[in-house]
Structure formats: structure tokens, C-alpha cells
Protein backbone atom coordinates (compact mmCIF):
# COMPACT_ATOMS: atom_id res chain seq x y z
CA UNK A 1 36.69 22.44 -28.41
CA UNK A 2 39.25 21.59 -26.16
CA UNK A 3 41.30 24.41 -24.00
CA UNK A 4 44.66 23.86 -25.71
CA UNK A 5 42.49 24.56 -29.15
CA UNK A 6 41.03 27.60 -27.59
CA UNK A 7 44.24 29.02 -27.03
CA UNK A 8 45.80 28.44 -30.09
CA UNK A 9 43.57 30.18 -31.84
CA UNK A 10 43.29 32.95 -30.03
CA UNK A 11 47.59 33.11 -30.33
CA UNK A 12 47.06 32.87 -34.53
CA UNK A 13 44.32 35.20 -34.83
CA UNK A 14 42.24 37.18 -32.04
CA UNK A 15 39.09 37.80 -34.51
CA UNK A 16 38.84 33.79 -35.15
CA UNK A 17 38.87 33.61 -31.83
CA UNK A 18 35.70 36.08 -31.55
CA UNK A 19 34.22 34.79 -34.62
CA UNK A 20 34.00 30.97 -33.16
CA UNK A 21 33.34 31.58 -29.97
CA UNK A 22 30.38 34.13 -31.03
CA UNK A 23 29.24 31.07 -33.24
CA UNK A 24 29.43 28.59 -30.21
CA UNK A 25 27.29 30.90 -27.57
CA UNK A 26 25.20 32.63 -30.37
CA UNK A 27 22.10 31.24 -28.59
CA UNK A 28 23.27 32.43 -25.20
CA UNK A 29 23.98 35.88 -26.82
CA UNK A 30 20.44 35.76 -28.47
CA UNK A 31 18.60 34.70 -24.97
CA UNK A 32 20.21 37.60 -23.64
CA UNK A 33 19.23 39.97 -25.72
CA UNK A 34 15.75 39.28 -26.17
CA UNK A 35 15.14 37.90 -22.78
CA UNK A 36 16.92 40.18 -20.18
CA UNK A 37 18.57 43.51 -21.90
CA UNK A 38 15.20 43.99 -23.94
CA UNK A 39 13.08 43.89 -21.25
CA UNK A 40 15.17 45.75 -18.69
CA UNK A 41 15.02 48.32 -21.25
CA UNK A 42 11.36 48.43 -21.24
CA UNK A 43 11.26 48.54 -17.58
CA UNK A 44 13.67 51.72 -17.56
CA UNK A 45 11.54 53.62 -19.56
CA UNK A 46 8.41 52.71 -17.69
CA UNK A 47 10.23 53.64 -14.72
CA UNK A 48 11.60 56.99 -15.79
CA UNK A 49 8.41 58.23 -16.79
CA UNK A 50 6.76 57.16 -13.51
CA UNK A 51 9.66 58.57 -11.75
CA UNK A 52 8.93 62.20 -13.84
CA UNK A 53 5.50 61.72 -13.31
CA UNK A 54 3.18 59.93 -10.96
CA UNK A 55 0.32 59.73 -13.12
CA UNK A 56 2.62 57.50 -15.64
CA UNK A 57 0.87 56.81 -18.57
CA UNK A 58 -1.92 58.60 -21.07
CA UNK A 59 -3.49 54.43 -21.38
CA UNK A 60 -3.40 53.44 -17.87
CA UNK A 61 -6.53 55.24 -16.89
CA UNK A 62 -8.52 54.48 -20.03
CA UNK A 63 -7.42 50.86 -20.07
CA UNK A 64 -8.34 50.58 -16.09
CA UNK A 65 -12.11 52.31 -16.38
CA UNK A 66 -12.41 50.32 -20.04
CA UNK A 67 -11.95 47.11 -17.58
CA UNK A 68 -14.00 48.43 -15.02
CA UNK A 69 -16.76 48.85 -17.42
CA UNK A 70 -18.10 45.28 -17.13
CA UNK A 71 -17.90 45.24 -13.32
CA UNK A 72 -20.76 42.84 -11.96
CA UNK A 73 -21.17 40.85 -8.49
CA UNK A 74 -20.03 37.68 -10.46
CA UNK A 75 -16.85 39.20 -11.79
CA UNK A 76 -16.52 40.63 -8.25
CA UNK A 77 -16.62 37.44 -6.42
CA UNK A 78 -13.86 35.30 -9.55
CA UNK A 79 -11.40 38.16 -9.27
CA UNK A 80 -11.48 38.16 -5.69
CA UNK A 81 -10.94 34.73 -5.72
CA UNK A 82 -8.66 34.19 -8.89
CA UNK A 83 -6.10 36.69 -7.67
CA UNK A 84 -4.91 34.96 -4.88
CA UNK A 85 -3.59 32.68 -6.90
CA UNK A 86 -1.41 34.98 -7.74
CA UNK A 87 0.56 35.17 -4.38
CA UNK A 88 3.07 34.26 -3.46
CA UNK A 89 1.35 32.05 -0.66
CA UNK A 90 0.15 30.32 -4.05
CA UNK A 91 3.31 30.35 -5.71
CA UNK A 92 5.59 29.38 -2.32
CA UNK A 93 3.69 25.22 -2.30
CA UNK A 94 4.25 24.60 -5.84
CA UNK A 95 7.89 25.77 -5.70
CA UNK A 96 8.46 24.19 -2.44
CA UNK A 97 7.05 20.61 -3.87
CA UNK A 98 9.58 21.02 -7.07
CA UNK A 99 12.33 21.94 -4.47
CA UNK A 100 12.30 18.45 -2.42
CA UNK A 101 11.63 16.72 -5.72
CA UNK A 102 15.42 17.99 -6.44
CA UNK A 103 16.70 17.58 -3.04
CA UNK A 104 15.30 14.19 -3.29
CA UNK A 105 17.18 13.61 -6.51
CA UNK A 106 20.63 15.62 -5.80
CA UNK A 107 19.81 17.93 -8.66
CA UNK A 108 21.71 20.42 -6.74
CA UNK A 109 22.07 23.09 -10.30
CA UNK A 110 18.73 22.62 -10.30
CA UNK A 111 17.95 23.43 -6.87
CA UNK A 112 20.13 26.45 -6.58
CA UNK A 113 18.20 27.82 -9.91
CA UNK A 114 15.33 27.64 -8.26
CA UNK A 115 15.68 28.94 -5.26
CA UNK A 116 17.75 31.91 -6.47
CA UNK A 117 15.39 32.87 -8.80
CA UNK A 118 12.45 32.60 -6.21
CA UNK A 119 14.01 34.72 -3.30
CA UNK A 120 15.40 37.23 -5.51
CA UNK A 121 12.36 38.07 -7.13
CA UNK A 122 10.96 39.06 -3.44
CA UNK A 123 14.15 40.98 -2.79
CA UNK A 124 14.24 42.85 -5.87
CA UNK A 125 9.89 43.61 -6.04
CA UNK A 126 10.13 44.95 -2.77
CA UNK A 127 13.42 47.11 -3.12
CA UNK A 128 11.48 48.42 -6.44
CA UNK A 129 8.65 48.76 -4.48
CA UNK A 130 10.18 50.83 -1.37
CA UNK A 131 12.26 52.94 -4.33
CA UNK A 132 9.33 54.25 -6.45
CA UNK A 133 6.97 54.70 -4.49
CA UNK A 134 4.22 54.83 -6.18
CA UNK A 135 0.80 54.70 -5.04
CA UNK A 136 -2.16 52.55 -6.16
CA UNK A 137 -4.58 53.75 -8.26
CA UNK A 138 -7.79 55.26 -6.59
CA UNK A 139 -10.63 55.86 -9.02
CA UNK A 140 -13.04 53.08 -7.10
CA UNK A 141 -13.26 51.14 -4.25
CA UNK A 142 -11.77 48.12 -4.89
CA UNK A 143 -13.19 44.46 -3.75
CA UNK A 144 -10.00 43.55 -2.58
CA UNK A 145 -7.73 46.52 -1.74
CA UNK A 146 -3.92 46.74 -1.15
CA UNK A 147 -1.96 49.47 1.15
CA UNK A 148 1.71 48.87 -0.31
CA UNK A 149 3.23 50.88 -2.98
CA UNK A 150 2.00 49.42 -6.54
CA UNK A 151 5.17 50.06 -8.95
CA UNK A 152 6.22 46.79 -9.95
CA UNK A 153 3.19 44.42 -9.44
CA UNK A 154 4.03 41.66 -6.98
CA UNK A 155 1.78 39.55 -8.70
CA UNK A 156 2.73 40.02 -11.78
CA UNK A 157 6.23 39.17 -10.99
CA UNK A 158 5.47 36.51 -8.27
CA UNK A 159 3.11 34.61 -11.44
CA UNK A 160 5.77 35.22 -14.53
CA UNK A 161 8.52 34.06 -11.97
CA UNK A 162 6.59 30.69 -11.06
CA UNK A 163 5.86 30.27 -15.35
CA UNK A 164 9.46 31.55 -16.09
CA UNK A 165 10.79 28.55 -13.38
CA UNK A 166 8.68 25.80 -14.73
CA UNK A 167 9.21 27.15 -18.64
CA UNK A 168 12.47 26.84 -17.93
CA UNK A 169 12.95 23.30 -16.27
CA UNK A 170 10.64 21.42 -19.01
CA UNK A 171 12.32 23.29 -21.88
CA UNK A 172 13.65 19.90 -23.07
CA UNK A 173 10.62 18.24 -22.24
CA UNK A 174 7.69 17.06 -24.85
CA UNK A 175 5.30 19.01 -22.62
CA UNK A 176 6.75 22.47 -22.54
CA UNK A 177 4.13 23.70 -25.27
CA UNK A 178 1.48 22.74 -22.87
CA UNK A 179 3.35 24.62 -19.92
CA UNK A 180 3.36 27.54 -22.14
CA UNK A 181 -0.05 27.55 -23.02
CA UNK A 182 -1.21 27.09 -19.58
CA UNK A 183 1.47 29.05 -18.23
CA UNK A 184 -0.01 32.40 -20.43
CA UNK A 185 -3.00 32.07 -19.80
CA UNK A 186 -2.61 32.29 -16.28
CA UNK A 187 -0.04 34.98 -16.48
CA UNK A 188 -3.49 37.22 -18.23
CA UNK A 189 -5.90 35.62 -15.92
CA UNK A 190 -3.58 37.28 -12.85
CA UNK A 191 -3.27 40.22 -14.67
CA UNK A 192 -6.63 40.95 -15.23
CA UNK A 193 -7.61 40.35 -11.87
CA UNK A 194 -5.21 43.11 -10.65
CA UNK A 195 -6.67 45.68 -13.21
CA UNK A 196 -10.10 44.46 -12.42
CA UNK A 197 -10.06 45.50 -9.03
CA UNK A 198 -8.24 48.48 -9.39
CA UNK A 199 -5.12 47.58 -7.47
CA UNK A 200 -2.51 48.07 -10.47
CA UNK A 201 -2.06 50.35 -13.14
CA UNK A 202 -1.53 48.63 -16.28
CA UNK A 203 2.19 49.83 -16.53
CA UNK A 204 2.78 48.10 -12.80
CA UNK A 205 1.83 44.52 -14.80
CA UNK A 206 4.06 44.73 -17.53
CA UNK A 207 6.95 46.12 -15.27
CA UNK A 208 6.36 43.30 -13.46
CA UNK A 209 6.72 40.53 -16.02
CA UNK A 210 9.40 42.10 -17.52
CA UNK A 211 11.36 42.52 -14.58
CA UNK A 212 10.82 38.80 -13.58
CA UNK A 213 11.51 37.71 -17.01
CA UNK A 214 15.02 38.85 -17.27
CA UNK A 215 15.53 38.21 -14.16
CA UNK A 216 14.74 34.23 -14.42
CA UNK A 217 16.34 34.23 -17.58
CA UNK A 218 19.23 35.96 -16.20
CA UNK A 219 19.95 33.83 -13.57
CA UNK A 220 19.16 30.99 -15.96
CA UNK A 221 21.87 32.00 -18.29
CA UNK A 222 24.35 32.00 -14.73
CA UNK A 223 23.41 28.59 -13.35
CA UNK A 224 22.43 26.71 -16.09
CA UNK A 225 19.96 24.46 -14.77
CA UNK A 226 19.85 22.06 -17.68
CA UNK A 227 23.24 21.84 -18.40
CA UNK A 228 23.03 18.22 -17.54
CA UNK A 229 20.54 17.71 -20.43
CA UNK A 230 23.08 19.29 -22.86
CA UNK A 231 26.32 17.73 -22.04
CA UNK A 232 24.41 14.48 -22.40
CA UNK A 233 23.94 15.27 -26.45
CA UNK A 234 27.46 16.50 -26.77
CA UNK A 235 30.05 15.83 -24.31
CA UNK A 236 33.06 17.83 -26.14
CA UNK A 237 31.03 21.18 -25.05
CA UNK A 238 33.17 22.48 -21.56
CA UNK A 239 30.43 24.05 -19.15
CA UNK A 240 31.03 27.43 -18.52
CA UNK A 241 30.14 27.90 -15.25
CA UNK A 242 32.49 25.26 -12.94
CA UNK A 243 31.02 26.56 -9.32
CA UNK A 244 28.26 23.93 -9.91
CA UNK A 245 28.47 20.29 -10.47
CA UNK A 246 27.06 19.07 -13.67
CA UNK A 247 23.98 16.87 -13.28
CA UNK A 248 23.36 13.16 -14.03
């Protein structure tokens, strides 16, 4: 739909106008709900009842001493070692390798997707962080303890921002099923590290995926880093965002 059509439409009626071009970015609309308002809003209640009180929630204990429950020296020594893998030393190669791959090919969309999405993720855990302040659980002595503040988890965040990247880029990809398969299963394997040694409350991993979940689907909606894939199918469809070349 062509500008010139756009506007005459909106001159003979303003709700046809709505109507089709609610119809035309109903999928946008969708992703938006469901990926960032949703779970921004389960974020603000986690962190208003944090904020009201420090001991958060009536499951984070039980859930934590349930976990800690089948502690044993071989546990000890794959959580210690799974978890880094978390990091974002972990995270910062694999991102970095993706990143030349679309220097290398002038996927510039891409690019600035990617790193957006990466360095903001930092910015915003740590202002969250710094805000809350809330401390780490204490009820053991953990295998591999932490001194920062715990409220969101930074791995939680820096592991659903590395799966929400690569989700993201291979949506139109046959393999994407396979990148979300893998890509959950590593998300829990993270997360039950955390709670396994006692760094995390529970509530500090969910915060954390849901804050890097709207967040890379935020920034997706923005940037659009496979707009290239879609104008290909349908060239009549006018990109919205025009600060960006489109792709080849």
C-alpha cells in the first residue's frame, strides 16, 4: 500500500484507516503484547513487592532449600562449572563471532540489532541492580558466591539475551526449532545453577528473563533485523523504520 493510498483513506474515513492499518501490523501489535508489555508487567509486580519487602516472595525460600535438598560434591563441582557459561565472558565470544560475520557481510540492520540489544542489557541489569538493591540470599554457603546486589539475575538476563539474539536472527531459518530447543534448555540449565548455589532467589531468574525478553524483542520490533528477509517475499510492504538501510 502505497503512500498516496494511505492518505486517501485516511481523508474518506479515519476508522478504515485504523481498521487496515491494525490488519497490516496485527503481528507487530501481537509481538508486543505478549513479548514486551506482558512481561514488563510481570517484572513490575515482582519488583514492587521486593521493593515493599526484602524477603519478596512466600516460594522463594521453599523452592531454594527444595533445590538445595539434593546437594552432593558432584552437583557441586557441574554447577560450579555450568554457570559460567552463563556470563557474560561466555556470552561476549559467541556474540562477538556473529558480529564480524555481519561486518563481514555489510548486514549493517543486523549488526546494529545486535549490538544494541547486547550493551543495553548490561546497562539496564546493572542500573536495576544499583536501584533495588537487594541482597543475595544467605541460608548456606554457597560453592561459588557473589558480592553484588542479586535483583535482576545477570545471568539470567545475560543467557535469555544471547537465546533471544540468536531466536531472533534464525527465525526464518529451517533450524530455529532446534535453536529453541537448545536455546531452553540452556536458559533452565543456567537457572538452576544460580538457585543451586544459592546465589539467586527464584524471583531474581524470572525478572531476569523477562526483562531481557522484552527488551530483545523490543528493540527487535525498532530495528527490524530481518526486514531484508520480508521485503524479499513482498516488495509492496514500505519499511517502517527508514534510519536503517534495508538488507540484501
Amino acid at each position: 500500500m502505497n503512500k498516496a493510498r494511505i492518505f486517501e483513506e485516511r481523508r474518506k474515513s479515519p476508522l478504515t484507516f485504523i481498521r487496515n492499518l491494525l490488519l497490516s501490523h496485527w503481528r507487530s501489535l501481537l509481538l508486543m503484547l505478549m513479548g514486551v508489555y506482558l512481561p514488563l508487567q510481570v517484572v513490575e509486580i515482582l519488583a514492587v513487592k521486593i521493593w515493599q519487602n526484602e524477603g519478596g516472595f512466600p516460594w522463594d525460600v521453599p523452592i531454594l532449600m527444595a533445590i538445595h535438598s539434593t546437594a552432593n560434591p558432584q552437583l557441586d563441582i557441574i554447577a560450579v562449572v555450568l554457570t559460567k557459561w552463563g556470563s557474560f565472558w561466555t556470552a561476549f565470544p559467541v556474540l562477538s563471532a556473529i558480529a564480524i560475520l555481519l561486518l563481514r557481510k555489510h548486514r549493517w540492520r543486523t549488526l546494529a540489532y545486535l549490538l544494541i540489544t547486547s550493551v543495553g542489557n548490561l546497562v539496564i541489569n546493572r542500573t536495576a541492580k544499583e536501584f533495588m538493591h537487594r541482597v543475595r540470599p544467605q541460608l548456606w554457603l554457597s560453592k561459588a558466591p557473589e558480592f553484588d546486589y542479586a535483583f535482576p539475575s545477570g545471568h539470567a538476563m545475560t543467557s535469555m539475551t544471547l537465546i533471544a539474539i540468536l531466536l531472533i536472527l534464525t527465525w526464518h531459518r529451517p533450524w530455529r526449532w532446534l535453536v529453541l530447543t537448545v536455546g531452553s534448555l540452556y536458559l533452565l540449565a543456567i537457572a538452576w545453577t544460580r538457585l543451586y548455589l544459592g546465589v539467586h532467589f527464584p524471583s531474581d531468574i524470572l525478572a531476569g528473563w523477562m526483562v531481557a525478553l522484552a527488551w530483545a524483542i523490543g528493540v527487535s520490533l525498532i530495528i527490524k533485523p530481518n526486514l531484508h528477509r520480508v521485503t524479499v517475499v513482498n516488495r509492496s510492504i514500505e519499511p517502517e523504520t527508514t534510519l536503517l538501510p534495508e538488507e540484501k
